[in-house]
C-alpha atoms as a PDB file:
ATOM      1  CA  UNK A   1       0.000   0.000   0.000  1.00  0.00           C
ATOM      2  CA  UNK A   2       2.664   2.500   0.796  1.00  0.00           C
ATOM      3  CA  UNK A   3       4.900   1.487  -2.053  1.00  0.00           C
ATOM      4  CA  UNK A   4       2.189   2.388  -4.518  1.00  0.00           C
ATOM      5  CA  UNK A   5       0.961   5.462  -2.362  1.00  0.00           C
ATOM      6  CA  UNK A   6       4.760   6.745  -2.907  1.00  0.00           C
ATOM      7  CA  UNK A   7       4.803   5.960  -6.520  1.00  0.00           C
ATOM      8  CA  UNK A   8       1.769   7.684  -6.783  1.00  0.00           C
ATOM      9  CA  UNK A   9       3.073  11.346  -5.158  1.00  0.00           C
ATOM     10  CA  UNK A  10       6.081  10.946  -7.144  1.00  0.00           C
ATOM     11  CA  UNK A  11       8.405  10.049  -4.310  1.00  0.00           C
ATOM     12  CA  UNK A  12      11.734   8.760  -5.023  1.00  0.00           C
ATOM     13  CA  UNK A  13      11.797   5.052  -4.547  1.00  0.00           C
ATOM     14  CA  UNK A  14      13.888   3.234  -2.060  1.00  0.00           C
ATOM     15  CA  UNK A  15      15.512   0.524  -3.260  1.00  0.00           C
ATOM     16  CA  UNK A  16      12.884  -1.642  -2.162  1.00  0.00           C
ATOM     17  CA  UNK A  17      10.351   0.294  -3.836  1.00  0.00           C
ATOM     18  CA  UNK A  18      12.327   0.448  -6.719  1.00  0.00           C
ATOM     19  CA  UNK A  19      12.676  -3.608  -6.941  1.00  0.00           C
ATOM     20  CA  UNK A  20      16.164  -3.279  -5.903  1.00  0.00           C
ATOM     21  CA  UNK A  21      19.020  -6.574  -5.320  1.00  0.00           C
ATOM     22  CA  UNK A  22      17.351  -9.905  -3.531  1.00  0.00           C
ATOM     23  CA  UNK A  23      20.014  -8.802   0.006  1.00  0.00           C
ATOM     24  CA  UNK A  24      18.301  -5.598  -0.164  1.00  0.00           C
ATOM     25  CA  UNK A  25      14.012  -6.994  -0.628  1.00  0.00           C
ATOM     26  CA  UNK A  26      15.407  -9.739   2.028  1.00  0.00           C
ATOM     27  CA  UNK A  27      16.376  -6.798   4.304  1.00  0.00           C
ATOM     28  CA  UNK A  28      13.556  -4.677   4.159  1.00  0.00           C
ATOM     29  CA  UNK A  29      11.069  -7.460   5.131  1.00  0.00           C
ATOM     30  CA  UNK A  30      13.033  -8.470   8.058  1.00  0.00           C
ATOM     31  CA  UNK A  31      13.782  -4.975   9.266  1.00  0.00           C
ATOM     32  CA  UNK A  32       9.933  -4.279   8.857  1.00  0.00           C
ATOM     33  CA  UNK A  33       8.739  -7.661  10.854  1.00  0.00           C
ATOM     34  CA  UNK A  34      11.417  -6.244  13.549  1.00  0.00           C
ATOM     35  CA  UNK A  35      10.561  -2.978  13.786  1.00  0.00           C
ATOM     36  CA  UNK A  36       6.745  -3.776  13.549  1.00  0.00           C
ATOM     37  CA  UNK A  37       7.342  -6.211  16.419  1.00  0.00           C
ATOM     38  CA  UNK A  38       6.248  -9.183  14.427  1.00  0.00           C
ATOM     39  CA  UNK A  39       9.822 -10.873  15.522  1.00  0.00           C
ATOM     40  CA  UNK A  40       9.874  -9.291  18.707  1.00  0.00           C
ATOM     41  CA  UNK A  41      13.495  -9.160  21.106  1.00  0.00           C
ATOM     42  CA  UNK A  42      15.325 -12.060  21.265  1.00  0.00           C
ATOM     43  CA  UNK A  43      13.778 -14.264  18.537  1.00  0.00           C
ATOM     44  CA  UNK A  44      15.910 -16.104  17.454  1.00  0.00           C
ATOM     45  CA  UNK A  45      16.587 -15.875  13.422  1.00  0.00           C
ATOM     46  CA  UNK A  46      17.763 -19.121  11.641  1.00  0.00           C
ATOM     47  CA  UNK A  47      19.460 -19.194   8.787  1.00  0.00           C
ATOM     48  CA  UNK A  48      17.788 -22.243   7.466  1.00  0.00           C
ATOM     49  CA  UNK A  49      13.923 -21.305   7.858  1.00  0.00           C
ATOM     50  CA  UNK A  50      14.762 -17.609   6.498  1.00  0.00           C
ATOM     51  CA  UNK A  51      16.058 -19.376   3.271  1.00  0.00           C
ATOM     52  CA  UNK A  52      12.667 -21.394   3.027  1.00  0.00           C
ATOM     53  CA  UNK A  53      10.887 -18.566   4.020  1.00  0.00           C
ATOM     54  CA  UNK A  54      12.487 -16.007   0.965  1.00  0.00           C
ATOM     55  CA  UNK A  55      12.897 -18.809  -1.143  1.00  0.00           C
ATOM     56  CA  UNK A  56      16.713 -17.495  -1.776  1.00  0.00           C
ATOM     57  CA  UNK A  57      20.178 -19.176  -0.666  1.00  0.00           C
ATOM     58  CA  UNK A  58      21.787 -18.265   2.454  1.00  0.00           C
ATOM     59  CA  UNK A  59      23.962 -15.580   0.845  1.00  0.00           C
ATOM     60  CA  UNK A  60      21.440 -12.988   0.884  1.00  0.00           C
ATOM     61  CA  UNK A  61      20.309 -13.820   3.882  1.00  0.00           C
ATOM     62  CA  UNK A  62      23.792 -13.998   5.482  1.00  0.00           C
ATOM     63  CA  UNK A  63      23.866 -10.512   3.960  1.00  0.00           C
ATOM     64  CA  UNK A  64      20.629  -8.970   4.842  1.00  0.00           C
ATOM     65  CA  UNK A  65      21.281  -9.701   8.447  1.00  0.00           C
ATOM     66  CA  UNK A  66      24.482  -8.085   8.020  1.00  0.00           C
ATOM     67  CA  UNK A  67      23.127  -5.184   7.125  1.00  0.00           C
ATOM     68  CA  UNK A  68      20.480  -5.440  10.353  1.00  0.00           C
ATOM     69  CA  UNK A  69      23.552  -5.892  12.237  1.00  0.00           C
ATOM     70  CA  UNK A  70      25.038  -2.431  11.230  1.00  0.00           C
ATOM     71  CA  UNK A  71      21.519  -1.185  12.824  1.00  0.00           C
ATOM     72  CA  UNK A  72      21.670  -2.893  15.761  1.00  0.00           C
ATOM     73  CA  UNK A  73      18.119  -4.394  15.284  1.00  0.00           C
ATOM     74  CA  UNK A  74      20.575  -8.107  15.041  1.00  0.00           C
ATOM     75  CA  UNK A  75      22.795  -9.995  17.132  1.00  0.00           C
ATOM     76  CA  UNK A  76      25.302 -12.217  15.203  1.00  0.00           C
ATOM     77  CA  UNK A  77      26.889 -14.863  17.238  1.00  0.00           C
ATOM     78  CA  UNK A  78      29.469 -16.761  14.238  1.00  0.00           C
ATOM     79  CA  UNK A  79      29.051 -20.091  14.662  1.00  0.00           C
ATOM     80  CA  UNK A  80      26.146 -20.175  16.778  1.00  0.00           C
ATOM     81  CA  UNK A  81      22.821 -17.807  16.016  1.00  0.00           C
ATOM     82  CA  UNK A  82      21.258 -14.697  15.270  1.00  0.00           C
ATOM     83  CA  UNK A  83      18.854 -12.834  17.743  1.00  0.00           C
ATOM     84  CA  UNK A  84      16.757  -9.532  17.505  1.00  0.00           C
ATOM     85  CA  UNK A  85      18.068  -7.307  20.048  1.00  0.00           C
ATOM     86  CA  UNK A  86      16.698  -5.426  22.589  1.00  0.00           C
ATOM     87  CA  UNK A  87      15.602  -1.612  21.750  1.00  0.00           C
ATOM     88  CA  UNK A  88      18.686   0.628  22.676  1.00  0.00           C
ATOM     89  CA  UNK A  89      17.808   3.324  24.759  1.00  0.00           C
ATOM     90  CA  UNK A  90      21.149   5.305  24.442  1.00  0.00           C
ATOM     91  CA  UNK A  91      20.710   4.611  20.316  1.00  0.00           C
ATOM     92  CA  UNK A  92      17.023   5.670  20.787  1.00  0.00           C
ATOM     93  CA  UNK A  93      17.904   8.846  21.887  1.00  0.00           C
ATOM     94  CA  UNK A  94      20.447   9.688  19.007  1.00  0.00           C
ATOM     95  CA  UNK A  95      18.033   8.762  16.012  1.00  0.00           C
ATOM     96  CA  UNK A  96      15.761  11.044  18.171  1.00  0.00           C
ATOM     97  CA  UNK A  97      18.264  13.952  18.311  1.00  0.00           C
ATOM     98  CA  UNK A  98      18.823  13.814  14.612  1.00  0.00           C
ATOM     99  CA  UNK A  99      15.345  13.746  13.544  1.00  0.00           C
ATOM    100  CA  UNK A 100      14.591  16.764  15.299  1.00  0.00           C
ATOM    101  CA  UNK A 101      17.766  18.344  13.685  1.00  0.00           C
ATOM    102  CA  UNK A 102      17.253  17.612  10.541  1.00  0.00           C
ATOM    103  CA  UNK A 103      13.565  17.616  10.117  1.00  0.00           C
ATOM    104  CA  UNK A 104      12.827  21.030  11.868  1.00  0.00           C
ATOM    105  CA  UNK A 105      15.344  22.286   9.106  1.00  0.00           C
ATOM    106  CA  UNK A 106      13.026  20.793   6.539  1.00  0.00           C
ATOM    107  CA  UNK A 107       9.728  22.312   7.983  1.00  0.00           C
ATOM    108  CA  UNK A 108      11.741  25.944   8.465  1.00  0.00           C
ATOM    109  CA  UNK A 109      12.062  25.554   4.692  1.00  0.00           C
ATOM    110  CA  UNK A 110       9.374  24.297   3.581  1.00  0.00           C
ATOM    111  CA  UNK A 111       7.137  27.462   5.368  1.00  0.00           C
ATOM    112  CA  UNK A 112       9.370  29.541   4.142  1.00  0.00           C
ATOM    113  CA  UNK A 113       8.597  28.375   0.240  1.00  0.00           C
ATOM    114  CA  UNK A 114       5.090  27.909   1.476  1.00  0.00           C
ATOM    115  CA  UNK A 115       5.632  24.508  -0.594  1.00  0.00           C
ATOM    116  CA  UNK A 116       1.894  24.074  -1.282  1.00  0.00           C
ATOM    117  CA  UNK A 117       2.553  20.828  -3.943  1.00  0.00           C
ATOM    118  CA  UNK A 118       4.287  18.906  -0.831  1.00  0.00           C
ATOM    119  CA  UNK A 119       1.138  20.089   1.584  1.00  0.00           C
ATOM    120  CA  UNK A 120      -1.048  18.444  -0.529  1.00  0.00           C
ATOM    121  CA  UNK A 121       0.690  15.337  -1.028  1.00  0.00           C
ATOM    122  CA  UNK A 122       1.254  14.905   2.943  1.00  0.00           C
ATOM    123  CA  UNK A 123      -2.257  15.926   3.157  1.00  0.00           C
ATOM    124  CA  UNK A 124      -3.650  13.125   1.263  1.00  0.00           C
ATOM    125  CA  UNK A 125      -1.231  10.658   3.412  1.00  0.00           C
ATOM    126  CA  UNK A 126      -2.916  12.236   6.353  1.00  0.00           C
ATOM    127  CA  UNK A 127      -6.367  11.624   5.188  1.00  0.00           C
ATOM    128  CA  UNK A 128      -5.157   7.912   4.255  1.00  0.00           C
ATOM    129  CA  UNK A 129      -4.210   7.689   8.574  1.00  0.00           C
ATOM    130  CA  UNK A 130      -7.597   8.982   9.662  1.00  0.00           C
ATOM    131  CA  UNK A 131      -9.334   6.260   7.284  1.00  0.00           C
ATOM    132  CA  UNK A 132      -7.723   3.375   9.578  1.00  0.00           C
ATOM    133  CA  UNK A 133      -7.266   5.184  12.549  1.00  0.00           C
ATOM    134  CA  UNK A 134     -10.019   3.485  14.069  1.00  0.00           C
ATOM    135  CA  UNK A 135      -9.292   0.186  12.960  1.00  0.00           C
ATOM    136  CA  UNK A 136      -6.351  -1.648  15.554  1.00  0.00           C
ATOM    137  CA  UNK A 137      -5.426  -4.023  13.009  1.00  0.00           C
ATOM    138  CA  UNK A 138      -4.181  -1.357  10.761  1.00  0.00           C
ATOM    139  CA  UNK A 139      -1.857  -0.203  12.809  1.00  0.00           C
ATOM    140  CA  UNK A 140       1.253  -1.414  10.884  1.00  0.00           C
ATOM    141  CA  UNK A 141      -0.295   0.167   7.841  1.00  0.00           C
ATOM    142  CA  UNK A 142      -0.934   3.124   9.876  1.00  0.00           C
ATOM    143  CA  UNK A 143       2.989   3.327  10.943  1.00  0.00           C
ATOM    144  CA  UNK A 144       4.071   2.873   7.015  1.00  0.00           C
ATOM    145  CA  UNK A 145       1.990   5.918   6.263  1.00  0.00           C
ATOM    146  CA  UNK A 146       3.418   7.806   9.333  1.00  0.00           C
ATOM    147  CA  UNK A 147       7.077   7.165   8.072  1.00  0.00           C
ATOM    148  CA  UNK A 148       5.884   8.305   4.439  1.00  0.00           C
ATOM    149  CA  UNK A 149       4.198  11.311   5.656  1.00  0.00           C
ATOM    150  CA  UNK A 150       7.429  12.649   6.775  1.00  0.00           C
ATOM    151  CA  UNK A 151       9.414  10.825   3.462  1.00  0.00           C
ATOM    152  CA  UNK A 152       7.014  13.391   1.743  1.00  0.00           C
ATOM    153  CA  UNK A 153       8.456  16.370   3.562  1.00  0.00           C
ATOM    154  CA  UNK A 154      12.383  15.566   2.411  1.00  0.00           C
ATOM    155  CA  UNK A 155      11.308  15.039  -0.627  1.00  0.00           C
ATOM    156  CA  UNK A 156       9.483  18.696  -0.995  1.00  0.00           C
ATOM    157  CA  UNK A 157      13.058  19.617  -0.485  1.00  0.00           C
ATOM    158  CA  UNK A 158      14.631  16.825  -2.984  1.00  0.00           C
ATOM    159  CA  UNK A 159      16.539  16.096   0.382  1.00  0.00           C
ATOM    160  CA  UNK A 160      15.184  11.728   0.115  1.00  0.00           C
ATOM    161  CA  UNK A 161      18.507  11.171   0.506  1.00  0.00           C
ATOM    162  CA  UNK A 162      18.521  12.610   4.351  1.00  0.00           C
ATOM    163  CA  UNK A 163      15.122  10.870   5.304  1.00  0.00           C
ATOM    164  CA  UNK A 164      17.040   7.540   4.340  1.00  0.00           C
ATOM    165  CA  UNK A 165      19.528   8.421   6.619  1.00  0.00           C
ATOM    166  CA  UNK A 166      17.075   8.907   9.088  1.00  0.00           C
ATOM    167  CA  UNK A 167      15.456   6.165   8.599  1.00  0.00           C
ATOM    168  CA  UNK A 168      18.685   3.909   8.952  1.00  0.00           C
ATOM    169  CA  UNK A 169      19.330   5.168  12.432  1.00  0.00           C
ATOM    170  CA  UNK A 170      15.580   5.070  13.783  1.00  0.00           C
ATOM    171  CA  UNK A 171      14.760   1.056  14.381  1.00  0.00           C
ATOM    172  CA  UNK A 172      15.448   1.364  18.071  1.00  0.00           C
ATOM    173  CA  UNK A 173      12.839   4.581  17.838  1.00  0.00           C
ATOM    174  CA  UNK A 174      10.369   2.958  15.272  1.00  0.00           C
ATOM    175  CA  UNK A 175       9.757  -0.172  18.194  1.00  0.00           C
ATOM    176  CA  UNK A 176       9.240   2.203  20.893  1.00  0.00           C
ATOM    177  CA  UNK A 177       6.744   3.758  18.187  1.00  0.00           C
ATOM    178  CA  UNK A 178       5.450   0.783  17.534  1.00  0.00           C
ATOM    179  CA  UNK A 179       4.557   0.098  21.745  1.00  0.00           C
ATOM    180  CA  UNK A 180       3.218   3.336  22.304  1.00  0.00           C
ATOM    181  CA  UNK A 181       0.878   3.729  19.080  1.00  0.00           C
ATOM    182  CA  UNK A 182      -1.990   1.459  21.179  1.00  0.00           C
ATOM    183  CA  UNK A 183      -1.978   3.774  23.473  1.00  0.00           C
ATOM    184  CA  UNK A 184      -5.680   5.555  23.849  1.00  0.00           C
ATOM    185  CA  UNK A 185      -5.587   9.325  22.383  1.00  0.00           C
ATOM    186  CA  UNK A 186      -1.698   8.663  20.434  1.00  0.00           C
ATOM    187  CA  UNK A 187      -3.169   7.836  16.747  1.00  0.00           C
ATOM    188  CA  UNK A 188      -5.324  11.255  17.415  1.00  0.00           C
ATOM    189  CA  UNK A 189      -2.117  12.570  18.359  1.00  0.00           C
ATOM    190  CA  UNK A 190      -0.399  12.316  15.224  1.00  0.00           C
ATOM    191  CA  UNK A 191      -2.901  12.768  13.159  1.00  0.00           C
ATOM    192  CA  UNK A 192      -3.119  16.332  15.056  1.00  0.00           C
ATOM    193  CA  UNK A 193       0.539  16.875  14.933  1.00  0.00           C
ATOM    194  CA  UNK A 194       0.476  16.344  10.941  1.00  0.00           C
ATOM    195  CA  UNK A 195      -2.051  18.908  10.608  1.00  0.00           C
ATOM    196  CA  UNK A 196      -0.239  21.241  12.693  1.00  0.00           C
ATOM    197  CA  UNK A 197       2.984  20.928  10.713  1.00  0.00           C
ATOM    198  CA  UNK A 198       1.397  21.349   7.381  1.00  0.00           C
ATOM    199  CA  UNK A 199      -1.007  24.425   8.871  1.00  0.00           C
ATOM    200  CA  UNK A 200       2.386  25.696   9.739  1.00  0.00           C
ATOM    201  CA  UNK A 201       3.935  25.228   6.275  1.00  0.00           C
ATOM    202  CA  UNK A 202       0.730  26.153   4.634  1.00  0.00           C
ATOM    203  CA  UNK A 203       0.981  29.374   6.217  1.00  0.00           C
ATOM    204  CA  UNK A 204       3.987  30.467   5.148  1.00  0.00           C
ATOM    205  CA  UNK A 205       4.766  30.457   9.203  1.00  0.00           C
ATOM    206  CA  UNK A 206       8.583  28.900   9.540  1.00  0.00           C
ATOM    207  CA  UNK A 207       8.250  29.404  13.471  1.00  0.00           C
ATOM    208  CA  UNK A 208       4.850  27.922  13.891  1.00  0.00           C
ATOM    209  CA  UNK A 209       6.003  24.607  11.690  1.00  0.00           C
ATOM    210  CA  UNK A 210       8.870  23.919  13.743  1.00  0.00           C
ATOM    211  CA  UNK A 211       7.396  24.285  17.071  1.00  0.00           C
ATOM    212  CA  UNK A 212       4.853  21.681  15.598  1.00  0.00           C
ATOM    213  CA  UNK A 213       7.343  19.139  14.601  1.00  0.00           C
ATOM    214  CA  UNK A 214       9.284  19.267  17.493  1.00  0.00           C
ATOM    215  CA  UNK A 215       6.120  18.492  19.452  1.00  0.00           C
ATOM    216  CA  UNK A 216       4.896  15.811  17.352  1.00  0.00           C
ATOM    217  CA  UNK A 217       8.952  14.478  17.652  1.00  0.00           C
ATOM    218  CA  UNK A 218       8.793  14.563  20.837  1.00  0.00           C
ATOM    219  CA  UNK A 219       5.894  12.453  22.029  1.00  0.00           C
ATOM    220  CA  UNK A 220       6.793   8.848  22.031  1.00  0.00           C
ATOM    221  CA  UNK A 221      10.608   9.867  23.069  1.00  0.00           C
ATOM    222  CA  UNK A 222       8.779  11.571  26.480  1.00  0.00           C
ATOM    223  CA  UNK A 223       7.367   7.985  26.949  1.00  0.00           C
ATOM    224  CA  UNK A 224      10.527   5.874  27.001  1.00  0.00           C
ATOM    225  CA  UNK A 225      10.767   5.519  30.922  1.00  0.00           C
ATOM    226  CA  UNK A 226       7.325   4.503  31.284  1.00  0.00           C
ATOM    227  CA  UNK A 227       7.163   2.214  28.200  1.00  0.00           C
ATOM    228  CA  UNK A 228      10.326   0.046  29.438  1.00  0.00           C
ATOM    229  CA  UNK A 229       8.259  -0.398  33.079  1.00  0.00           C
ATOM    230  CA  UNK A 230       5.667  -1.638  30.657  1.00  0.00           C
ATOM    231  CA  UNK A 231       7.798  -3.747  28.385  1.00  0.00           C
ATOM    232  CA  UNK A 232      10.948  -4.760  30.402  1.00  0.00           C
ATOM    233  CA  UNK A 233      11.588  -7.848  28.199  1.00  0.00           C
ATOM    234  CA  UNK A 234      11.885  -5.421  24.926  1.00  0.00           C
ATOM    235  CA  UNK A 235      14.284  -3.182  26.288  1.00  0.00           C
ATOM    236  CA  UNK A 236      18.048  -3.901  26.961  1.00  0.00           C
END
């Protein structure tokens, strides 16, 4: 669904989107089952069923979880096994640090253009949210469109290449997401903090858009402490 939604604002594919190498499909599905809790912490990830399960040899696979490694979403023991790790607090906070870097940037520029082509793109992924936002087992679908929404604002700026970036360092941040998006009011939340930023950008109003992303940044990060009392066993 969000593949074609992306195709269909004109986003620039990932390489996943774009078909990309067999390591590369391999490694999006497993970093999306981790980071979607489907293999929650410390499953353990054999080499053997993921090759019947992709239907490749264990080269990509041996790759693909390389690549997870580099992430820290994978433990490699050589010899022995591969585990999904714990979320990483201290790692948590950094992907949090630079989205708020980087993305205010990208909402004090896009008010300042008063970009209304990339409004109405994130506008229509917004609209997308509030059709499932009701419905709990959307809620993956409902995190893919979250990450796009904000895909949709680096792109305004041809900046896809930072939201990658982003998006490289944020799999400790996207499982905390994933814990707190149950909670009762936080899919209103979001769908309020989108409207915000784009009411910001909209407006031509730098200051009000980056006050609004910082908020909307900020929510799930506020909740870390209180989600790990909740969720020892995900957290290292």
């Amino acid at each position: 669904m969000a593949t074609s939604l992306a195709a269909s604002l004109g986003l620039p594919a990932t390489p996943s989107q774009a078909g990309g190498s067999t390591v590369q499909r391999v490694y999006e599905s497993l970093r999306k089952r981790i980071i979607t809790l489907e293999l929650p912490p410390d499953t353990t990830l054999s080499r053997a069923d993921l090759t019947e399960t992709y239907g490749v040899s264990q080269t990509p696979i041996r790759e693909a979880l390389q690549l997870l490694k580099q992430e820290g979403l994978v433990h490699i023991f050589p010899q022995s096994k591969t585990t999904v790790t714990r979320i990483d607090i201290p790692r948590t906070y950094e992907a949090h640090f630079l989205r708020v870097a980087l993305e205010t940037e990208v909402c004090r520029r896009l008010a300042a253009e008063r970009d209304a082509e990339t409004v109405t793109r994130a506008r229509s992924i917004v609209r997308m949210q509030e059709a499932i936002a009701d419905d709990s087992s959307q809620i993956a679908v409902f995190q893919e469109l979250d990450e796009l929404f904000h895909q949709t604002l680096f792109a305004g700026l041809g900046r896809a290449g930072l939201h990658q970036l982003v998006r490289e360092r944020s799999g400790h941040l996207e499982r905390i997401r994933r814990l707190h998006l149950p909670e009762k009011g936080k899919v209103l939340n979001i769908l309020a903090g989108h409207y915000a930023i784009l009411d910001g950008i909209a407006s031509g109003d730098p200051e009000a858009a980056m006050a609004a992303i910082r908020d909307h940044l900020s929510q799930t990060v506020a909740k870390v402490e209180e989600l790990r009392q909740e969720f020892p066993a995900y957290f290292d």
